[in-house]
PDB file of N, CA and C in Angstrom:
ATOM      1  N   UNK A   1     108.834  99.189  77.551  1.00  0.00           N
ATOM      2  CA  UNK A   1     107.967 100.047  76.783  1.00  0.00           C
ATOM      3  C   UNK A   1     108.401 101.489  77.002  1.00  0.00           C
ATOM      4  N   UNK A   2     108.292 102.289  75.642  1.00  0.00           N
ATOM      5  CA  UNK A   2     108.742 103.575  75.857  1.00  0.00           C
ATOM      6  C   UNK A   2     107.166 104.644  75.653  1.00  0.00           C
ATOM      7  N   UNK A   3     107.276 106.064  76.202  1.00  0.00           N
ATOM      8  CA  UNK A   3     106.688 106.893  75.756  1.00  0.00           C
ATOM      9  C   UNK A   3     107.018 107.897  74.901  1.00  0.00           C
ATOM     10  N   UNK A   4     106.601 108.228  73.981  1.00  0.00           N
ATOM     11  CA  UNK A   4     106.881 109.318  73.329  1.00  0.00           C
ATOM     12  C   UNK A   4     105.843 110.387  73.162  1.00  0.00           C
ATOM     13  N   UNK A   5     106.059 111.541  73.429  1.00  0.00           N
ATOM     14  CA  UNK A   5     105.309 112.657  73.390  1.00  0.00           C
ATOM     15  C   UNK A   5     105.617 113.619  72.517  1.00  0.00           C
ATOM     16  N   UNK A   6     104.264 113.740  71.054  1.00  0.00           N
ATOM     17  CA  UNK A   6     105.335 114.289  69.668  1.00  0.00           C
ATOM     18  C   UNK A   6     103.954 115.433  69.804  1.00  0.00           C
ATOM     19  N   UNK A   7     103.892 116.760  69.389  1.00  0.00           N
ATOM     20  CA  UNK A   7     103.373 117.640  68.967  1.00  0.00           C
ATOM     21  C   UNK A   7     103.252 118.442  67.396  1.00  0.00           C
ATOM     22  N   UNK A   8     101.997 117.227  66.936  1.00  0.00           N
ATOM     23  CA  UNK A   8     102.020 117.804  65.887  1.00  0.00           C
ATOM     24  C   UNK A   8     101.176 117.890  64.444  1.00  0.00           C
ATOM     25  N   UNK A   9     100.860 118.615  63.467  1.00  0.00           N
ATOM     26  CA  UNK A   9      99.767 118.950  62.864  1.00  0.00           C
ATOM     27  C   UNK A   9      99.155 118.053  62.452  1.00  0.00           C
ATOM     28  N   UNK A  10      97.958 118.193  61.593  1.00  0.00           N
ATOM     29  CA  UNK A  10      96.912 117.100  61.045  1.00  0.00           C
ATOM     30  C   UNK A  10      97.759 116.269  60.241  1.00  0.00           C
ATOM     31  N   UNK A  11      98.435 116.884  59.583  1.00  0.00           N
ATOM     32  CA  UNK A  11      98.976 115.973  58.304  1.00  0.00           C
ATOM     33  C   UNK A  11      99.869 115.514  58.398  1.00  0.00           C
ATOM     34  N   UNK A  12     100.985 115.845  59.824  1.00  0.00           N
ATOM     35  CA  UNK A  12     102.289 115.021  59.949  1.00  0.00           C
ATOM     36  C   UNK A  12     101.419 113.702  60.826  1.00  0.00           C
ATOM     37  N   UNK A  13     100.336 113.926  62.002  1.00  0.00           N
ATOM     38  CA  UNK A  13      99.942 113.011  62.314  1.00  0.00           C
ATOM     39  C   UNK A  13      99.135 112.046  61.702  1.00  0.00           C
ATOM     40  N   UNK A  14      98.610 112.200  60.431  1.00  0.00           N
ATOM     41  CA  UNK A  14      97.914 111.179  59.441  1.00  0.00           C
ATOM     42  C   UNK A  14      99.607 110.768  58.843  1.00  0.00           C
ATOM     43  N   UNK A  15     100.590 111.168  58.697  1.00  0.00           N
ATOM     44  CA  UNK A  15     101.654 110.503  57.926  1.00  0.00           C
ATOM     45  C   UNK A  15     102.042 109.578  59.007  1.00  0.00           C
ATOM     46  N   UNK A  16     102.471 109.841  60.346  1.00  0.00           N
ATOM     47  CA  UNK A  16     102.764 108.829  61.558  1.00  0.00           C
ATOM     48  C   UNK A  16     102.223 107.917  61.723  1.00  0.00           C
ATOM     49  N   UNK A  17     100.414 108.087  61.942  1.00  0.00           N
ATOM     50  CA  UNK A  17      99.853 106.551  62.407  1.00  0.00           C
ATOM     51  C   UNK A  17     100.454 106.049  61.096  1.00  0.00           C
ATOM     52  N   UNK A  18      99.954 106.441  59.838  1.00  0.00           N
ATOM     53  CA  UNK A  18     100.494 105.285  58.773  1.00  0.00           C
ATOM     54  C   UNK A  18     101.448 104.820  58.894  1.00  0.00           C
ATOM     55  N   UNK A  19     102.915 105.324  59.304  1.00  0.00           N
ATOM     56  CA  UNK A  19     103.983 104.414  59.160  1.00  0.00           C
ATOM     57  C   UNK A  19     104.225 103.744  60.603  1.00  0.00           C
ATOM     58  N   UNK A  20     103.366 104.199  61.615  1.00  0.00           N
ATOM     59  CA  UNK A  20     103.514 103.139  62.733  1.00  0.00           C
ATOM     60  C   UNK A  20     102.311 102.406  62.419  1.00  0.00           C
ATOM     61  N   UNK A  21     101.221 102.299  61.642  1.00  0.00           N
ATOM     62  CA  UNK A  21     100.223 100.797  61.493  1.00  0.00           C
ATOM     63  C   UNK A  21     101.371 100.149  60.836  1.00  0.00           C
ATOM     64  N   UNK A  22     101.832 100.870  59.021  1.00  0.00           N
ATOM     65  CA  UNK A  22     102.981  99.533  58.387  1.00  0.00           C
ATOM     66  C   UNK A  22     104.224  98.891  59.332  1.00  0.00           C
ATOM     67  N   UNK A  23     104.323  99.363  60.555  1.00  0.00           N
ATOM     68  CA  UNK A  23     105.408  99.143  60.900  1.00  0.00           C
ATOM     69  C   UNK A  23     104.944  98.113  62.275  1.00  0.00           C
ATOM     70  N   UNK A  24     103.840  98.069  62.260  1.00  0.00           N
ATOM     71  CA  UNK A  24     103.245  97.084  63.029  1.00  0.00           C
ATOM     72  C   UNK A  24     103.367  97.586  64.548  1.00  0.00           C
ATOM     73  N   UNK A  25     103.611  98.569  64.827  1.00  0.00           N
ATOM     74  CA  UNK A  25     103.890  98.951  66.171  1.00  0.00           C
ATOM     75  C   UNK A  25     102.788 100.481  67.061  1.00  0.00           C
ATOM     76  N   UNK A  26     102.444  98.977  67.952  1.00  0.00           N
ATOM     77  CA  UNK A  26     100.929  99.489  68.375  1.00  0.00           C
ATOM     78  C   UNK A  26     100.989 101.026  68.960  1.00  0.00           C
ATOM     79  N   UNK A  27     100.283 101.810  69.221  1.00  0.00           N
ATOM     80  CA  UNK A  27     100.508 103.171  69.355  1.00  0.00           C
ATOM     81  C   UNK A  27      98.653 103.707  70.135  1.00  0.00           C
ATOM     82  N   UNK A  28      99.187 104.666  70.938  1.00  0.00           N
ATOM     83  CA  UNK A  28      97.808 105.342  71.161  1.00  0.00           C
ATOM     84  C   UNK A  28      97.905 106.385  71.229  1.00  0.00           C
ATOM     85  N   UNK A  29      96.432 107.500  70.376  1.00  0.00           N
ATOM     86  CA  UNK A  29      96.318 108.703  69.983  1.00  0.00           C
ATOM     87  C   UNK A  29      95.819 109.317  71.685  1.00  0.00           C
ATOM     88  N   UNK A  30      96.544 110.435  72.249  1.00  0.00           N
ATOM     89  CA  UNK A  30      95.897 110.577  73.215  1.00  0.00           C
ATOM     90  C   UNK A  30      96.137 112.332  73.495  1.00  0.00           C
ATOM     91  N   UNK A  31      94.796 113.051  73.200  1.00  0.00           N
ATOM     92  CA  UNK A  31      94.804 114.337  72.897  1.00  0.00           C
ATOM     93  C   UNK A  31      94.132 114.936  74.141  1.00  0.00           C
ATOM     94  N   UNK A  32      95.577 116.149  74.617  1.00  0.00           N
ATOM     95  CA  UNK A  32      95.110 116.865  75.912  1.00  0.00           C
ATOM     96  C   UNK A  32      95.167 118.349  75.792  1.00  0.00           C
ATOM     97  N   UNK A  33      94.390 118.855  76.579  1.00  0.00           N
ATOM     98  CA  UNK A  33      94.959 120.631  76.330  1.00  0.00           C
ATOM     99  C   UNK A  33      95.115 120.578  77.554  1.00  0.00           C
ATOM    100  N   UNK A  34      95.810 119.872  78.335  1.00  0.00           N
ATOM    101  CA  UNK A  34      96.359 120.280  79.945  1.00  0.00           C
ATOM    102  C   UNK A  34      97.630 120.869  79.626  1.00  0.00           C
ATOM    103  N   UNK A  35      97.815 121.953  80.447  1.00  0.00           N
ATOM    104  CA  UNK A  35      99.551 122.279  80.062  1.00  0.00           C
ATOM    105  C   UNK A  35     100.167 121.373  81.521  1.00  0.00           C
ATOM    106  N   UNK A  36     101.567 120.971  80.666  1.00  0.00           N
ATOM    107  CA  UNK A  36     102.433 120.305  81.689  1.00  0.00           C
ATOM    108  C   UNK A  36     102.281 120.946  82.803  1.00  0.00           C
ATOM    109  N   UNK A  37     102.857 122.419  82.740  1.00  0.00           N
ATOM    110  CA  UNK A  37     103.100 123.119  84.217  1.00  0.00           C
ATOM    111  C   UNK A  37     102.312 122.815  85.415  1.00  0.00           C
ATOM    112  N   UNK A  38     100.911 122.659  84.675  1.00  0.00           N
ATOM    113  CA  UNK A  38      99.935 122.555  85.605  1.00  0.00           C
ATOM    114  C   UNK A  38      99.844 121.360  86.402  1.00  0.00           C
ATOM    115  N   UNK A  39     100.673 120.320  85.527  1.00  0.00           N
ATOM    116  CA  UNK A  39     100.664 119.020  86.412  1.00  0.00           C
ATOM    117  C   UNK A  39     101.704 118.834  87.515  1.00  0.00           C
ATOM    118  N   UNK A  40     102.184 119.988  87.567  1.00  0.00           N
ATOM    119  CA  UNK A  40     103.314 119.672  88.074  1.00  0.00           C
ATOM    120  C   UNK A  40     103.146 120.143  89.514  1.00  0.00           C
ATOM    121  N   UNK A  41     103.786 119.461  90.926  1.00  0.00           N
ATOM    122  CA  UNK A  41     103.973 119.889  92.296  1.00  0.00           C
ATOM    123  C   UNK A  41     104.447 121.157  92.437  1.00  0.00           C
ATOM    124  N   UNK A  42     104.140 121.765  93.414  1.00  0.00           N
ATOM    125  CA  UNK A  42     104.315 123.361  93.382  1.00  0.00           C
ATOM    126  C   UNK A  42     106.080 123.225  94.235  1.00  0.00           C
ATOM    127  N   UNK A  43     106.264 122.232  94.817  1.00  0.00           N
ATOM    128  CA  UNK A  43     107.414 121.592  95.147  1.00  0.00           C
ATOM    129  C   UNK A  43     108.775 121.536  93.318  1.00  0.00           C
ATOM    130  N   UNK A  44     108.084 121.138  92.711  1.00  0.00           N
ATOM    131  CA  UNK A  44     108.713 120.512  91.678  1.00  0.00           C
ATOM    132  C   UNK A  44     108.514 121.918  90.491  1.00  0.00           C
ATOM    133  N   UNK A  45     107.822 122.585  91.134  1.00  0.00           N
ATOM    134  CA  UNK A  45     107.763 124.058  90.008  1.00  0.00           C
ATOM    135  C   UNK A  45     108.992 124.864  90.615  1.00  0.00           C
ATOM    136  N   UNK A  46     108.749 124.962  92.258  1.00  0.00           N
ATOM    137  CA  UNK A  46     109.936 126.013  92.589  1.00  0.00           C
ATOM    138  C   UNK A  46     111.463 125.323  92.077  1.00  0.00           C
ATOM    139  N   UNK A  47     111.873 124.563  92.257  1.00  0.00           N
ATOM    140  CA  UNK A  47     112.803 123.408  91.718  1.00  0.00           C
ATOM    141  C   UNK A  47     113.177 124.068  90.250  1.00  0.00           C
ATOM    142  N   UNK A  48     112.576 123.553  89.615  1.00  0.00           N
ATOM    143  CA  UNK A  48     112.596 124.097  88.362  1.00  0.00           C
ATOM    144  C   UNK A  48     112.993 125.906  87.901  1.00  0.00           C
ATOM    145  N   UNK A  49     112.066 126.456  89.080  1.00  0.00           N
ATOM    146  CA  UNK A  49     112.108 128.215  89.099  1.00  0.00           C
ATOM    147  C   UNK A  49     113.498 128.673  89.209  1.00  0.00           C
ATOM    148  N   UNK A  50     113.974 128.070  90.538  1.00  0.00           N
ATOM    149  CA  UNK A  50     115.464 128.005  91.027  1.00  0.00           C
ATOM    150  C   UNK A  50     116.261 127.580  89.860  1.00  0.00           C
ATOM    151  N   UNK A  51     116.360 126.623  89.018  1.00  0.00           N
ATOM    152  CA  UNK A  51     117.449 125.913  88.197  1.00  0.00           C
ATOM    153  C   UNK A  51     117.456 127.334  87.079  1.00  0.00           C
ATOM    154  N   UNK A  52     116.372 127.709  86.852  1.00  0.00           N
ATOM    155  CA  UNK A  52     116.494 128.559  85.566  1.00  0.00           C
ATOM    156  C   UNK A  52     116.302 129.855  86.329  1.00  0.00           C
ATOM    157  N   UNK A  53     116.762 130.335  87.060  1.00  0.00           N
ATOM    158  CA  UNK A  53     117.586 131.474  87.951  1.00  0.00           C
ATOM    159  C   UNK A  53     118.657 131.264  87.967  1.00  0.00           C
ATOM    160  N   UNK A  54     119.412 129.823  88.572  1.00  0.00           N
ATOM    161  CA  UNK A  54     120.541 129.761  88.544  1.00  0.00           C
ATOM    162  C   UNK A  54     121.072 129.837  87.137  1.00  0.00           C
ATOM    163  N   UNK A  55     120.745 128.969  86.444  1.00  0.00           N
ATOM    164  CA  UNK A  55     121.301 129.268  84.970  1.00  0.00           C
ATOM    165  C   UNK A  55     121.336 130.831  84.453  1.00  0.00           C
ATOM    166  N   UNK A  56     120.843 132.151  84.547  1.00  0.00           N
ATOM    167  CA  UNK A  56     120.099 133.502  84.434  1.00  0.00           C
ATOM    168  C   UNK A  56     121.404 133.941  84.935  1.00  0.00           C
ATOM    169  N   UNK A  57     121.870 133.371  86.170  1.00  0.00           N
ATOM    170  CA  UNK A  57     122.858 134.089  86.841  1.00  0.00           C
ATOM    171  C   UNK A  57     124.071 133.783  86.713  1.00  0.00           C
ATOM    172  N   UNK A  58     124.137 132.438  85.634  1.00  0.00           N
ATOM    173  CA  UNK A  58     125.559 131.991  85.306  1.00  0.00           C
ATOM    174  C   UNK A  58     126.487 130.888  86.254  1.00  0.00           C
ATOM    175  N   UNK A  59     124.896 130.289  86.829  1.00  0.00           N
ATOM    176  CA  UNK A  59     125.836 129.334  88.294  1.00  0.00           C
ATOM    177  C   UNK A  59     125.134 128.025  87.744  1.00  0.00           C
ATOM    178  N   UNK A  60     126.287 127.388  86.994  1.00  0.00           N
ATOM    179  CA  UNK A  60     126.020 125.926  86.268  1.00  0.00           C
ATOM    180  C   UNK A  60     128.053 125.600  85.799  1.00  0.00           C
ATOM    181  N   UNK A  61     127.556 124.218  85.618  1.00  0.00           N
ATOM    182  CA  UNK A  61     128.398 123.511  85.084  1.00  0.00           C
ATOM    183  C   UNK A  61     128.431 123.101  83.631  1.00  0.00           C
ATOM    184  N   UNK A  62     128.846 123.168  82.634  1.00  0.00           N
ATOM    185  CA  UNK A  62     128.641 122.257  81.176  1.00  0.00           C
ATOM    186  C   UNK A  62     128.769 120.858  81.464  1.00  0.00           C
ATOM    187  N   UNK A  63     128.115 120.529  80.607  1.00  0.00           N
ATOM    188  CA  UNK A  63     127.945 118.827  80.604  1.00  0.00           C
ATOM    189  C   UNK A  63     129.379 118.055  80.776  1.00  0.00           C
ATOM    190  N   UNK A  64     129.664 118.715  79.594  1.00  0.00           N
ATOM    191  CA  UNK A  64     131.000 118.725  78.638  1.00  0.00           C
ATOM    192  C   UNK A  64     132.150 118.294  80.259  1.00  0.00           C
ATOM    193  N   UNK A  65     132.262 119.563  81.301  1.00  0.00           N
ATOM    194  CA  UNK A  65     133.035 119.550  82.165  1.00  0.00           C
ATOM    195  C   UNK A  65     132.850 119.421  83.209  1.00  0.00           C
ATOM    196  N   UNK A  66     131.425 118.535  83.359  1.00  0.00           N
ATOM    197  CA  UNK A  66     131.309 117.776  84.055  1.00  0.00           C
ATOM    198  C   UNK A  66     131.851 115.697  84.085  1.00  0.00           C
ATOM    199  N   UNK A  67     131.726 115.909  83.087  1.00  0.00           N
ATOM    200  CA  UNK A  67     131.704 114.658  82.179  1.00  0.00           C
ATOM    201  C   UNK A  67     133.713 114.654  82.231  1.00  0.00           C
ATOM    202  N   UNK A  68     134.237 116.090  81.807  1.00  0.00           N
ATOM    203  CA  UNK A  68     136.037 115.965  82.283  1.00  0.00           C
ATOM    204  C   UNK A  68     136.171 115.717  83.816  1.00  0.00           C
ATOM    205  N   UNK A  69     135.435 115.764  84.547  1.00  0.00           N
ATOM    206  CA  UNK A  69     135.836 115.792  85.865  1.00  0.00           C
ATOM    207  C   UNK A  69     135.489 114.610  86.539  1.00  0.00           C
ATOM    208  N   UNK A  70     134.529 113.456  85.679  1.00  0.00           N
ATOM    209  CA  UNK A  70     134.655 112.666  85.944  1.00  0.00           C
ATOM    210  C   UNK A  70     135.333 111.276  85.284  1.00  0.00           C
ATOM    211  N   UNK A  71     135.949 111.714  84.156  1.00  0.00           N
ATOM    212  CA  UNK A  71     136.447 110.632  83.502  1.00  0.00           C
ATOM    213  C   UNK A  71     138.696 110.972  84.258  1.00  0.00           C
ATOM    214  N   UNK A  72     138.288 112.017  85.139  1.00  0.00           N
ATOM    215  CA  UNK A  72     139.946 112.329  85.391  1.00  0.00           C
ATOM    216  C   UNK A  72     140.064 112.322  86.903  1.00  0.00           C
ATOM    217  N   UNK A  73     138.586 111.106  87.185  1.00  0.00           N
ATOM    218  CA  UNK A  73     138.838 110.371  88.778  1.00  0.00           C
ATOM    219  C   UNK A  73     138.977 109.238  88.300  1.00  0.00           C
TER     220      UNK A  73
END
């Protein structure tokens, strides 16, 4: 089973349930005003704080050459 988490207006979400009832695939409406951040460990915020500093400061890898460095072991 997957989750999907879609954000979005009255009328794209009356077009969705419809084509997930025709499509037979069960679904639940589940409406929050929690913001993510807030769920998150203050452990798992600094984490996050750090990654997008490091990125700010230009200390990352591309996918791209990460992905060369491992297909040339």
């Amino acid at each position: 089973m997957s989750t999907l988490v879609l954000d979005v207006n009255q009328e794209q979400e009356k077009v969705l349930e419809g084509l997930l009832r025709y499509m037979n695939i069960s679904f639940q409406k589940v409406t929050s005003t929690e913001d993510f951040w807030d769920t998150l460990s203050p452990a798992t915020k600094k984490s996050i704080e750090q990654g997008l500093a490091d990125v700010d400061a230009g200390r990352y890898s591309s996918a791209k050459s990460v992905i060369d460095k491992l297909m040339s072991e």
